[in-house]
N, C-alpha and C. Protein backbone atom coordinates (compact mmCIF):
# COMPACT_ATOMS: atom_id res chain seq x y z
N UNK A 1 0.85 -1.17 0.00
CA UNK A 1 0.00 0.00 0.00
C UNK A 1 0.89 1.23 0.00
N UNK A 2 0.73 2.00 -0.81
CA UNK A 2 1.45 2.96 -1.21
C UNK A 2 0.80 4.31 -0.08
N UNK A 3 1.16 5.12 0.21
CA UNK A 3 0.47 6.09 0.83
C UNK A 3 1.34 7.42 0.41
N UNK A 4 -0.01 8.91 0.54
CA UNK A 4 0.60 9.97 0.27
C UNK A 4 0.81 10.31 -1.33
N UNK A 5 0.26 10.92 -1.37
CA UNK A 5 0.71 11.51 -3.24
C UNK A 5 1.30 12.82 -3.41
N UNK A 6 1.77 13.18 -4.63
CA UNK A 6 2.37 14.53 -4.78
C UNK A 6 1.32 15.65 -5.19
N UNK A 7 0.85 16.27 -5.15
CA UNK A 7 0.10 16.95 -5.25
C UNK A 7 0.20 18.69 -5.07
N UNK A 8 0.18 19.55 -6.20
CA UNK A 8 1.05 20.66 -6.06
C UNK A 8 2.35 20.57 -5.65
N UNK A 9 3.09 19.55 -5.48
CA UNK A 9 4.90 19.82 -5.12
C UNK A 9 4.42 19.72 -3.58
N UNK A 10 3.50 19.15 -3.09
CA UNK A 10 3.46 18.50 -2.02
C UNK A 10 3.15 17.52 -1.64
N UNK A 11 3.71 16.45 -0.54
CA UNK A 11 2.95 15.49 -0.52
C UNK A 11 1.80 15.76 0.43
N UNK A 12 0.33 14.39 0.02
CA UNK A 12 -0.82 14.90 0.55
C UNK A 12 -0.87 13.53 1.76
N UNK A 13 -0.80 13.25 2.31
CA UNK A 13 -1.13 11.94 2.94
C UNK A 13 -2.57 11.50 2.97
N UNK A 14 -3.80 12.06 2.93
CA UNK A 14 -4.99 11.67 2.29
C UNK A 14 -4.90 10.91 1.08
N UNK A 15 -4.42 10.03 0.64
CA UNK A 15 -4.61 9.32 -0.34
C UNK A 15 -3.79 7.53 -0.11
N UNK A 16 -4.62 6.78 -0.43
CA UNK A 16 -3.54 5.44 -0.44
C UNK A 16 -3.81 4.61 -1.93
N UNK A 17 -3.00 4.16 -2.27
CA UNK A 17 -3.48 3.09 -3.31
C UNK A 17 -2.68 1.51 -3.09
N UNK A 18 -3.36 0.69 -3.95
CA UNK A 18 -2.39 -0.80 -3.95
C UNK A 18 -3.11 -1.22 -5.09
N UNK A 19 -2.01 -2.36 -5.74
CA UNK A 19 -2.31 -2.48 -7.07
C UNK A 19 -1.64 -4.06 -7.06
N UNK A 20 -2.95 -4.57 -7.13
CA UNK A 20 -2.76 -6.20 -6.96
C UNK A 20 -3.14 -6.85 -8.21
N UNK A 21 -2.19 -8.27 -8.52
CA UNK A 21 -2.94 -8.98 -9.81
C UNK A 21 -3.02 -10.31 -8.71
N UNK A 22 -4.59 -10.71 -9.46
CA UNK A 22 -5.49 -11.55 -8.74
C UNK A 22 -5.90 -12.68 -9.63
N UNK A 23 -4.87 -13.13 -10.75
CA UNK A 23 -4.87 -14.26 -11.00
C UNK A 23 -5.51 -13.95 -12.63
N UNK A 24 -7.29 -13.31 -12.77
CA UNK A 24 -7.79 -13.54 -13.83
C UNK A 24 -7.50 -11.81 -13.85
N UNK A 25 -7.46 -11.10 -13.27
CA UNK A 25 -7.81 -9.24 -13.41
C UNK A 25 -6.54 -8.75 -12.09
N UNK A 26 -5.94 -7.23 -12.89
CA UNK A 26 -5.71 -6.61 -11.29
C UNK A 26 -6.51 -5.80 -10.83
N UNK A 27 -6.15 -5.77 -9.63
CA UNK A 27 -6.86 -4.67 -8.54
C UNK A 27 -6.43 -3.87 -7.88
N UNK A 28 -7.35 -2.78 -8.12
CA UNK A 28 -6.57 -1.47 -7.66
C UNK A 28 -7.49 -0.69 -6.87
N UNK A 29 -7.44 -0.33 -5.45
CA UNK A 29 -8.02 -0.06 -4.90
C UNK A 29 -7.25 1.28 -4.47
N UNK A 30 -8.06 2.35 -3.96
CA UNK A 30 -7.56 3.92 -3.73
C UNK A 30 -8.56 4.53 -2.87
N UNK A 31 -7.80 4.94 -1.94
CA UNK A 31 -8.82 5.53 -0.97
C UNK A 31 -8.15 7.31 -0.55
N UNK A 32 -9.12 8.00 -0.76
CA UNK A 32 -8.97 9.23 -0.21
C UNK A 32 -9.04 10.20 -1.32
N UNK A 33 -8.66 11.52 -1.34
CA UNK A 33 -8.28 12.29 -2.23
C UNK A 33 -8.36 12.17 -3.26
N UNK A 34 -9.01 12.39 -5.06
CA UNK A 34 -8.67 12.34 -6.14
C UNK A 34 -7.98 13.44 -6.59
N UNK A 35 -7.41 13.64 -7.28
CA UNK A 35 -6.68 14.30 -8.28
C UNK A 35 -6.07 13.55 -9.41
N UNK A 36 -5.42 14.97 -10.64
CA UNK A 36 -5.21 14.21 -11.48
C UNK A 36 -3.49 13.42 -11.22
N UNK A 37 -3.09 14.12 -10.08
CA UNK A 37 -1.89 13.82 -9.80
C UNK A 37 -2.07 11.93 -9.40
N UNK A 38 -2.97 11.63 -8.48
CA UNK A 38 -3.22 10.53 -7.79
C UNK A 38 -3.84 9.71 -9.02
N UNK A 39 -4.51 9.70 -9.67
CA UNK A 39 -4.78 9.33 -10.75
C UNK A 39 -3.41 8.99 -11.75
N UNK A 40 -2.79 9.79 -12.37
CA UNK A 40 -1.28 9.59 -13.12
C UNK A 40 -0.62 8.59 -12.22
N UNK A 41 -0.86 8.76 -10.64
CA UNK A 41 0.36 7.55 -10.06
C UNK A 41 -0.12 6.41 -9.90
N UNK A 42 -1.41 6.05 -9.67
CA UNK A 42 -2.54 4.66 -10.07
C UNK A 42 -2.23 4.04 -11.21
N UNK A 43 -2.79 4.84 -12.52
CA UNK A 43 -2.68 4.35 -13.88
C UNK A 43 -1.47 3.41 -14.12
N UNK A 44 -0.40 4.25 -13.60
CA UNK A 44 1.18 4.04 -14.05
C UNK A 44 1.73 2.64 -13.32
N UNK A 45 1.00 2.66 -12.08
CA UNK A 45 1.07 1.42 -11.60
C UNK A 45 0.52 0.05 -12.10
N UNK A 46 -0.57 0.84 -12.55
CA UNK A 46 -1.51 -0.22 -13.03
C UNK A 46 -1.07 -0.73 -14.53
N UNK A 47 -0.76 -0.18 -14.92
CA UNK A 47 -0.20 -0.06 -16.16
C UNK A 47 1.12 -1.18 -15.86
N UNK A 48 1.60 -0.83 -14.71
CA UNK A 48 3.03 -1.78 -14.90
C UNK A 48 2.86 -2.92 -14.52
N UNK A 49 1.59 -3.33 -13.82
CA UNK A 49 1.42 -4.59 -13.14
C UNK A 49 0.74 -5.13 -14.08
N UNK A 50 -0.61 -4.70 -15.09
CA UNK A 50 -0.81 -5.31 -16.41
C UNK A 50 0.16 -5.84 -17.20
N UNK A 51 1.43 -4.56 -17.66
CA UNK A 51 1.92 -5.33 -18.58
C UNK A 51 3.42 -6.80 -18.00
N UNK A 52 3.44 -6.42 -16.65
CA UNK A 52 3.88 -7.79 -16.16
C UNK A 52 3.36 -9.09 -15.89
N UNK A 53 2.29 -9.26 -16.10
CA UNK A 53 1.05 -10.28 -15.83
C UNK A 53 0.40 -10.56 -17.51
N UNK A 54 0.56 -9.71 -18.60
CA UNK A 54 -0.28 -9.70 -19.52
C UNK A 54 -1.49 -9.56 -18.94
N UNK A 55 -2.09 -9.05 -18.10
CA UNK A 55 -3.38 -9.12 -17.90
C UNK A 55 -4.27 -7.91 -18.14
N UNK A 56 -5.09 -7.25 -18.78
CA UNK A 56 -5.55 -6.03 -19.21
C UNK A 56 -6.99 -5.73 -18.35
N UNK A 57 -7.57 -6.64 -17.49
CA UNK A 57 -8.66 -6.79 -17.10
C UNK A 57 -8.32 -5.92 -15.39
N UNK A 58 -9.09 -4.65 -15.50
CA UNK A 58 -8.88 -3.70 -14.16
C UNK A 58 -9.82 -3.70 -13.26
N UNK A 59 -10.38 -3.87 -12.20
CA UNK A 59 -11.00 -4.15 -11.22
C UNK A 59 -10.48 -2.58 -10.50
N UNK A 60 -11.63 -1.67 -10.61
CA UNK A 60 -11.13 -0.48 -9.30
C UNK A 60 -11.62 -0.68 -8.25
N UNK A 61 -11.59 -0.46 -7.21
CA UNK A 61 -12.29 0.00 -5.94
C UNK A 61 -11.66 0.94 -5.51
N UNK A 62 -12.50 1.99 -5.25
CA UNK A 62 -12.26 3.40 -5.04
C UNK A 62 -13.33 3.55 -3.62
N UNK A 63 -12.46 4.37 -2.66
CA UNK A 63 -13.80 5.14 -1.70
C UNK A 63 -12.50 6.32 -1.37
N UNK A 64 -13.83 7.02 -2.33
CA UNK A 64 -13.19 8.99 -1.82
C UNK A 64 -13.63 9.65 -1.21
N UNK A 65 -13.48 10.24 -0.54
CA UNK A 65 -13.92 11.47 0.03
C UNK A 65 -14.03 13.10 -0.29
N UNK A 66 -13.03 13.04 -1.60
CA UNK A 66 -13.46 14.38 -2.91
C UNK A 66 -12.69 13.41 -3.62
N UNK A 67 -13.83 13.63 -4.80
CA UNK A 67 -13.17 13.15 -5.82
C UNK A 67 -12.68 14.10 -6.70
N UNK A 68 -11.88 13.66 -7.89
CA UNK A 68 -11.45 15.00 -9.06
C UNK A 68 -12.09 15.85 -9.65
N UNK A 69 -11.28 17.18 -9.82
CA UNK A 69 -12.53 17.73 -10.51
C UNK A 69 -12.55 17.52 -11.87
N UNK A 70 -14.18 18.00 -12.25
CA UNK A 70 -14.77 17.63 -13.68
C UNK A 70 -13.63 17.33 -14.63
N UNK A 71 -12.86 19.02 -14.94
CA UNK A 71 -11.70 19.09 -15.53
C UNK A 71 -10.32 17.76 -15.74
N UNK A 72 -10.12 17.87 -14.39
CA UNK A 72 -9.07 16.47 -14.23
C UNK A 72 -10.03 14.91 -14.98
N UNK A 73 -10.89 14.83 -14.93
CA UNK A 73 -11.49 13.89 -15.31
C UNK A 73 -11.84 13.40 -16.39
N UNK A 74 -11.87 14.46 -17.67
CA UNK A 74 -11.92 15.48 -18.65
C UNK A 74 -10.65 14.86 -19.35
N UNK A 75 -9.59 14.92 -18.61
CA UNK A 75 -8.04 14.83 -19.16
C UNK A 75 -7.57 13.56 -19.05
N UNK A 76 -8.45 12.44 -18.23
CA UNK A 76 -7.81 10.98 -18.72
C UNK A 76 -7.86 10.36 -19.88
N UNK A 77 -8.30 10.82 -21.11
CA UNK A 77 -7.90 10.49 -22.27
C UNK A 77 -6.32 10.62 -22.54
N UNK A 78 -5.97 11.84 -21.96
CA UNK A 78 -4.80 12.30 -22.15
C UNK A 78 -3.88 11.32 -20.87
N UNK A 79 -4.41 11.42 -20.44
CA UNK A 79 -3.30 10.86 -19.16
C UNK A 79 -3.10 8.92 -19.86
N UNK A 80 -4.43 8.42 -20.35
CA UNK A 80 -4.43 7.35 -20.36
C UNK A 80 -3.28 6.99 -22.02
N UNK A 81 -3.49 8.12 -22.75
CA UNK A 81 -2.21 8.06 -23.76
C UNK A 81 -0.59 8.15 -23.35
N UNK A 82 -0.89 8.92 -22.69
CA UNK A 82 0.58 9.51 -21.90
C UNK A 82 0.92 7.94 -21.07
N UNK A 83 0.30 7.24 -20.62
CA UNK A 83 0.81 6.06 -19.64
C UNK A 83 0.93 4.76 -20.37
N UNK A 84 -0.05 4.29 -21.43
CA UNK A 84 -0.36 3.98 -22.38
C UNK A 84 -1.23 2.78 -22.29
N UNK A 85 -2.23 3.69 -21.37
CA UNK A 85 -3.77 2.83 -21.40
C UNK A 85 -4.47 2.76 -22.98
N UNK A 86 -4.76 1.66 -23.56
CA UNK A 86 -5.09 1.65 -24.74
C UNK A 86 -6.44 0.96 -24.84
N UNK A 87 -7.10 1.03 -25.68
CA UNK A 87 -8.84 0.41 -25.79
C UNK A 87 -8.56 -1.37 -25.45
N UNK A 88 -7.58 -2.04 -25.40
CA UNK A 88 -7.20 -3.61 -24.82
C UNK A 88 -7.47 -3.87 -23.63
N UNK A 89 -7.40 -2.72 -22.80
CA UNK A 89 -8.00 -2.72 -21.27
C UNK A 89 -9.66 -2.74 -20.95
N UNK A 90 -9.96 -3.55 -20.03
CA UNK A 90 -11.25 -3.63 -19.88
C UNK A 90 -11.47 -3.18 -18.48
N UNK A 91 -12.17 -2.37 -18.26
CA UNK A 91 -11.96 -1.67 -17.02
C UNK A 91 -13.25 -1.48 -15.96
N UNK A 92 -13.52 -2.06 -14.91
CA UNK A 92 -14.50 -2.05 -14.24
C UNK A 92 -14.49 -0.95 -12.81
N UNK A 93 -15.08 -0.22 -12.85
CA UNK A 93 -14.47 0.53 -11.52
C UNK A 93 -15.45 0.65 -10.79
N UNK A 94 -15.54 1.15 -9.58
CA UNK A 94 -16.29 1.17 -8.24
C UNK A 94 -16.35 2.62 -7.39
N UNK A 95 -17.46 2.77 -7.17
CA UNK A 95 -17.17 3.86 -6.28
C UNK A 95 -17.96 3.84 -5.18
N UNK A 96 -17.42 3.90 -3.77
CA UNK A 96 -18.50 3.73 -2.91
C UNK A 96 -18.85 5.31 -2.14
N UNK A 97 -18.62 5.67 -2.25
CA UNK A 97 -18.86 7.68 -1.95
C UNK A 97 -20.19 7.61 -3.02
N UNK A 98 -21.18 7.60 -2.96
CA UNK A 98 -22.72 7.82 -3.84
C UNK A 98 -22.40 9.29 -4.13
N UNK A 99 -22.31 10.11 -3.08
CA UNK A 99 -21.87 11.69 -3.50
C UNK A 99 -20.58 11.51 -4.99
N UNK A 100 -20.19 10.66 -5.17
CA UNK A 100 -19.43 10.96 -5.86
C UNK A 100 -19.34 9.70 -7.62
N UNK A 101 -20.41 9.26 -7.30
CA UNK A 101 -20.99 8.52 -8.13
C UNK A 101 -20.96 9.51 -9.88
N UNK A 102 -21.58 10.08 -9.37
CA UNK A 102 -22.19 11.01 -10.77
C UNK A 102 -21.06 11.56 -11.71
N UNK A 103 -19.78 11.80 -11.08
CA UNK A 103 -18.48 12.42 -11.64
C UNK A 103 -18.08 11.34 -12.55
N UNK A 104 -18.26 9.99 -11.89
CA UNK A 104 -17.54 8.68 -12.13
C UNK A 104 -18.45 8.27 -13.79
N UNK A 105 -19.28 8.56 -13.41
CA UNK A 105 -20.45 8.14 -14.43
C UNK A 105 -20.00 9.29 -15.88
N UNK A 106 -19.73 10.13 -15.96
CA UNK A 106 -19.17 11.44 -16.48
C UNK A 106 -18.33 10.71 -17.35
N UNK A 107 -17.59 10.23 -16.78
CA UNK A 107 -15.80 9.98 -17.17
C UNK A 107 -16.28 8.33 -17.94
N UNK A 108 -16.98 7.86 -17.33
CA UNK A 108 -17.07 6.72 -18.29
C UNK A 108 -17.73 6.77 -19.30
N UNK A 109 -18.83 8.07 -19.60
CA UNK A 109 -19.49 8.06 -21.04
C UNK A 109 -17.97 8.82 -22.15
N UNK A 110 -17.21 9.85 -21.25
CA UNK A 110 -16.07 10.10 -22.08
C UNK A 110 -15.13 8.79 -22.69
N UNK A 111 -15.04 8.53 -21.57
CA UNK A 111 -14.18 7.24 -22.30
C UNK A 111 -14.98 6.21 -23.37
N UNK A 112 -15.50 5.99 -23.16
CA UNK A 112 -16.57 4.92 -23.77
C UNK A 112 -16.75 5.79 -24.85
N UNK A 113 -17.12 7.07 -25.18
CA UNK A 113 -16.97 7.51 -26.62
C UNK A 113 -15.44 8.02 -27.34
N UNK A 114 -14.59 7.55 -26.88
CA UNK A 114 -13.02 7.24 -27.24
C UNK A 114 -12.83 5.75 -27.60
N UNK A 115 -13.63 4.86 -27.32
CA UNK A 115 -13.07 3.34 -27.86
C UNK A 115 -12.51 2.98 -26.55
N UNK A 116 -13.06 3.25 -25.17
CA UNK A 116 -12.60 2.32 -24.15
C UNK A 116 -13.58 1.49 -23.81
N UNK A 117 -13.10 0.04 -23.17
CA UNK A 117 -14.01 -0.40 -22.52
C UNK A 117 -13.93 -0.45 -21.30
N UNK A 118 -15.07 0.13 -20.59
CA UNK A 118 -15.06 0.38 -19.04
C UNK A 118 -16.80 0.46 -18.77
N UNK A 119 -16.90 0.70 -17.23
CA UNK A 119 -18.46 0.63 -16.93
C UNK A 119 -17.85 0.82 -15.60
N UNK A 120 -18.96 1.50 -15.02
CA UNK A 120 -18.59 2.09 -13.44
C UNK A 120 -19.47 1.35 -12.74
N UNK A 121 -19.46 0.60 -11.57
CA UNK A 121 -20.58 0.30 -11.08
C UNK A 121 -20.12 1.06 -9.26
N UNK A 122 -21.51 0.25 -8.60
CA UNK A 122 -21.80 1.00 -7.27
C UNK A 122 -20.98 -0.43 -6.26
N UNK A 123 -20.95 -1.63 -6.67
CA UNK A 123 -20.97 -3.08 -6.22
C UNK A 123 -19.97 -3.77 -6.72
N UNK A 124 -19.19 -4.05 -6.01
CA UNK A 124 -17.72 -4.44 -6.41
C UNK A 124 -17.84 -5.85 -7.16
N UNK A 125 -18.78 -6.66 -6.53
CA UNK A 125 -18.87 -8.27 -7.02
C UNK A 125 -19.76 -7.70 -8.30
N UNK A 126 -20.87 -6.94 -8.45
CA UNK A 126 -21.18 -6.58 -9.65
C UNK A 126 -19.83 -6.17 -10.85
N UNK A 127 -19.42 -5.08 -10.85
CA UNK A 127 -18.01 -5.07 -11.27
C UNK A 127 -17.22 -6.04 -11.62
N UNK A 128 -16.62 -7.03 -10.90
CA UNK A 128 -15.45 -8.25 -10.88
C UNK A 128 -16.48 -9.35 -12.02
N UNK A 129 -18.02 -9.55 -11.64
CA UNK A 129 -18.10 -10.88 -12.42
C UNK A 129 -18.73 -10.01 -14.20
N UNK A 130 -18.62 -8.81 -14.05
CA UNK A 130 -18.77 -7.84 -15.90
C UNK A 130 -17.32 -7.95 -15.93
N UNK A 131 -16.61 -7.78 -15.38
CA UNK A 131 -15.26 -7.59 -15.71
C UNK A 131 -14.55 -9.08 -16.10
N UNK A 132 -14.70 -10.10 -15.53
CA UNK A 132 -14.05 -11.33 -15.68
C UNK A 132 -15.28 -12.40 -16.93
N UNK A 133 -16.03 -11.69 -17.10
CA UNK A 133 -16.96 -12.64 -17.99
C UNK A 133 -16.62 -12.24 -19.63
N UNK A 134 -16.81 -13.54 -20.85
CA UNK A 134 -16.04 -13.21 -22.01
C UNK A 134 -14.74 -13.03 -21.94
């Protein structure tokens, strides 16, 4: 578990992530703080534990307490080129903050009209068995 992100040229300690491969998918779970900073250091992880596993299948679990703004959210097309998340990833994510549901939902009609495949759900076992099925 990683803790603390950089954030403005500071670190924030509100934030943790870990980035596990679980055999069929990894998992990446993040708690606290969004930004696009915390976001870039997730991806990159995630990104490195995919391409050590071959495995492209992402499982999030997320519980925030602010999530990113619109803007930052806006820019993971860009972030996901820059790291080199590509439409091969199948991506299931989670959010358990309901306040923060609606942002999440945002970002997946963006992506999804870029050629990603992803789907946000509220229910993690909902999530894991869309994500591991086909």
């Amino acid at each position: 578990m990683c803790r603390g992100a950089e954030i403005d040229g500071e670190i924030s300690l509100s934030y943790e992530m870990e980035v596990t491969f679980r055999g069929n998918h990894v998992e990446a779970r993040s708690i606290g703080e969004k930004t696009y900073q915390t976001a870039e250091r997730l991806w990159a992880e995630i990104t490195r534990v995919c391409n050590e596993h071959t495995c492209y299948r992402v499982l999030g679990i997320a519980e925030s307490n602010r999530q990113m703004s619109v803007m930052d959210a806006i820019n993971h097309e860009e972030l996901f080129k820059k790291i080199g998340v590509t439409p091969k990833y199948k991506i299931a994510w989670t959010e358990s903050n309901r306040n923060e549901f609606d942002k999440l939902k945002n970002l997946e009609t963006i992506l999804l009209n870029r050629g990603f495949r992803g789907k946000v759900f509220t229910d993690v076992e909902e999530a894991r068995a869309w994500l591991i099925k086909d």
